[in-house]
Protein backbone atom coordinates (compact mmCIF):
# COMPACT_ATOMS: atom_id res chain seq x y z
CA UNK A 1 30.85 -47.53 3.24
CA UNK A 2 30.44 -43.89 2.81
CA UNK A 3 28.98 -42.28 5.66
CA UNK A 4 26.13 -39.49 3.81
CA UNK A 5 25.88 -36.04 6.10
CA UNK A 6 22.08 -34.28 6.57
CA UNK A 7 22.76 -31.90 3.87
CA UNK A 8 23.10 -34.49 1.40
CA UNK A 9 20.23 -36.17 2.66
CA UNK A 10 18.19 -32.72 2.46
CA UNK A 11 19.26 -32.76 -1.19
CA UNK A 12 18.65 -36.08 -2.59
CA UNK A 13 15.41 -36.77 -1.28
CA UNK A 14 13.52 -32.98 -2.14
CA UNK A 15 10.61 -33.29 -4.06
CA UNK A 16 10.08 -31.60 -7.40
CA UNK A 17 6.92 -30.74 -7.96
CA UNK A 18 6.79 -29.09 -4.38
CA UNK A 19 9.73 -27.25 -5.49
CA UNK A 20 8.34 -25.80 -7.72
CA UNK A 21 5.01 -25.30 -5.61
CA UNK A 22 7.48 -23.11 -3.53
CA UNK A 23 8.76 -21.46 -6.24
CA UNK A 24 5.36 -20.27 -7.56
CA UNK A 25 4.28 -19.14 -4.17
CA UNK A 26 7.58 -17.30 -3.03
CA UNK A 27 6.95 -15.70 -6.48
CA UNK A 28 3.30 -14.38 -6.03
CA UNK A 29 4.33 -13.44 -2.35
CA UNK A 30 7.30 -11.01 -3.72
CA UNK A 31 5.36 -9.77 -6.23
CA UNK A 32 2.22 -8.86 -4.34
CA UNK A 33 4.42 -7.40 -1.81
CA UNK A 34 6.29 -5.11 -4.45
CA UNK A 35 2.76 -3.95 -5.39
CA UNK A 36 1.63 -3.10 -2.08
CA UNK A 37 5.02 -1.09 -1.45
CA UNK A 38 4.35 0.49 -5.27
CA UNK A 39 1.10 1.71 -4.19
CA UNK A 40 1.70 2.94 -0.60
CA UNK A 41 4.74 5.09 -2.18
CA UNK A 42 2.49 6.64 -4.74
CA UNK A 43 -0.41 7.07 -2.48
CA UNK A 44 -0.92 11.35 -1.88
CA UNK A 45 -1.43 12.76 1.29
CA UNK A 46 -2.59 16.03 1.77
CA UNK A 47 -1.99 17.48 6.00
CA UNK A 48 -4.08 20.04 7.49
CA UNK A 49 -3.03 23.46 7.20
CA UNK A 50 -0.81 22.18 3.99
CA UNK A 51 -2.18 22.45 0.46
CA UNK A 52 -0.67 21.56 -2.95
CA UNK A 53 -0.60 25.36 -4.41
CA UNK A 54 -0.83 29.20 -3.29
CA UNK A 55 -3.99 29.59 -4.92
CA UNK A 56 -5.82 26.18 -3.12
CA UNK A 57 -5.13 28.08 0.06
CA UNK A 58 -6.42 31.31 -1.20
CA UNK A 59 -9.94 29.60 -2.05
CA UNK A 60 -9.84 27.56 0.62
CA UNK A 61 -10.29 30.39 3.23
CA UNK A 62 -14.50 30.57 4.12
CA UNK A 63 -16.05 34.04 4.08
CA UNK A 64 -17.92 33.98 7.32
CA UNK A 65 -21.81 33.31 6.48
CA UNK A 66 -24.07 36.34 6.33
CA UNK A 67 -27.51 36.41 8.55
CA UNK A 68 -30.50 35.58 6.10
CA UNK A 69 -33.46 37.84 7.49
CA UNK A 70 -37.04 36.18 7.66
CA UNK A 71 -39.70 38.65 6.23
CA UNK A 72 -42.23 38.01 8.84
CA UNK A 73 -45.93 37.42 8.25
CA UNK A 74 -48.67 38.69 9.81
């Protein structure tokens, strides 16, 4: 008699349709994660004190505000 070892065990008695259960979900798990990667590298981030041309940093700067005066009644 033929002694069988685990991995042939293993082998002959997978199921199929979990198989390809597996399949589907290892799928939809690579694929989400390749989207999540896709859209964290294209994501922009801007840093303070950094700005994406000379001219965005020219209009940036605030002109300090200017007192209103109240005409006062009476």
């Amino acid at each position: 008699m033929k002694q069988k070892n685990t991995y042939s065990l293993l082998v002959n008695s997978e199921e199929k349709n979990r198989s390809m259960f597996e399949i589907s979900v290892y799928g939809l798990l690579v694929a989400s994660m390749a989207f999540s990667a896709l859209a964290f590298a294209t994501q922009s981030v801007v840093l303070p004190g950094k700005s994406k041309s000379p001219a965005s940093a020219a209009s940036s700067i605030e002109e300090p505000a200017q007192p209103v005066l109240i005409a006062a009644r009476g």
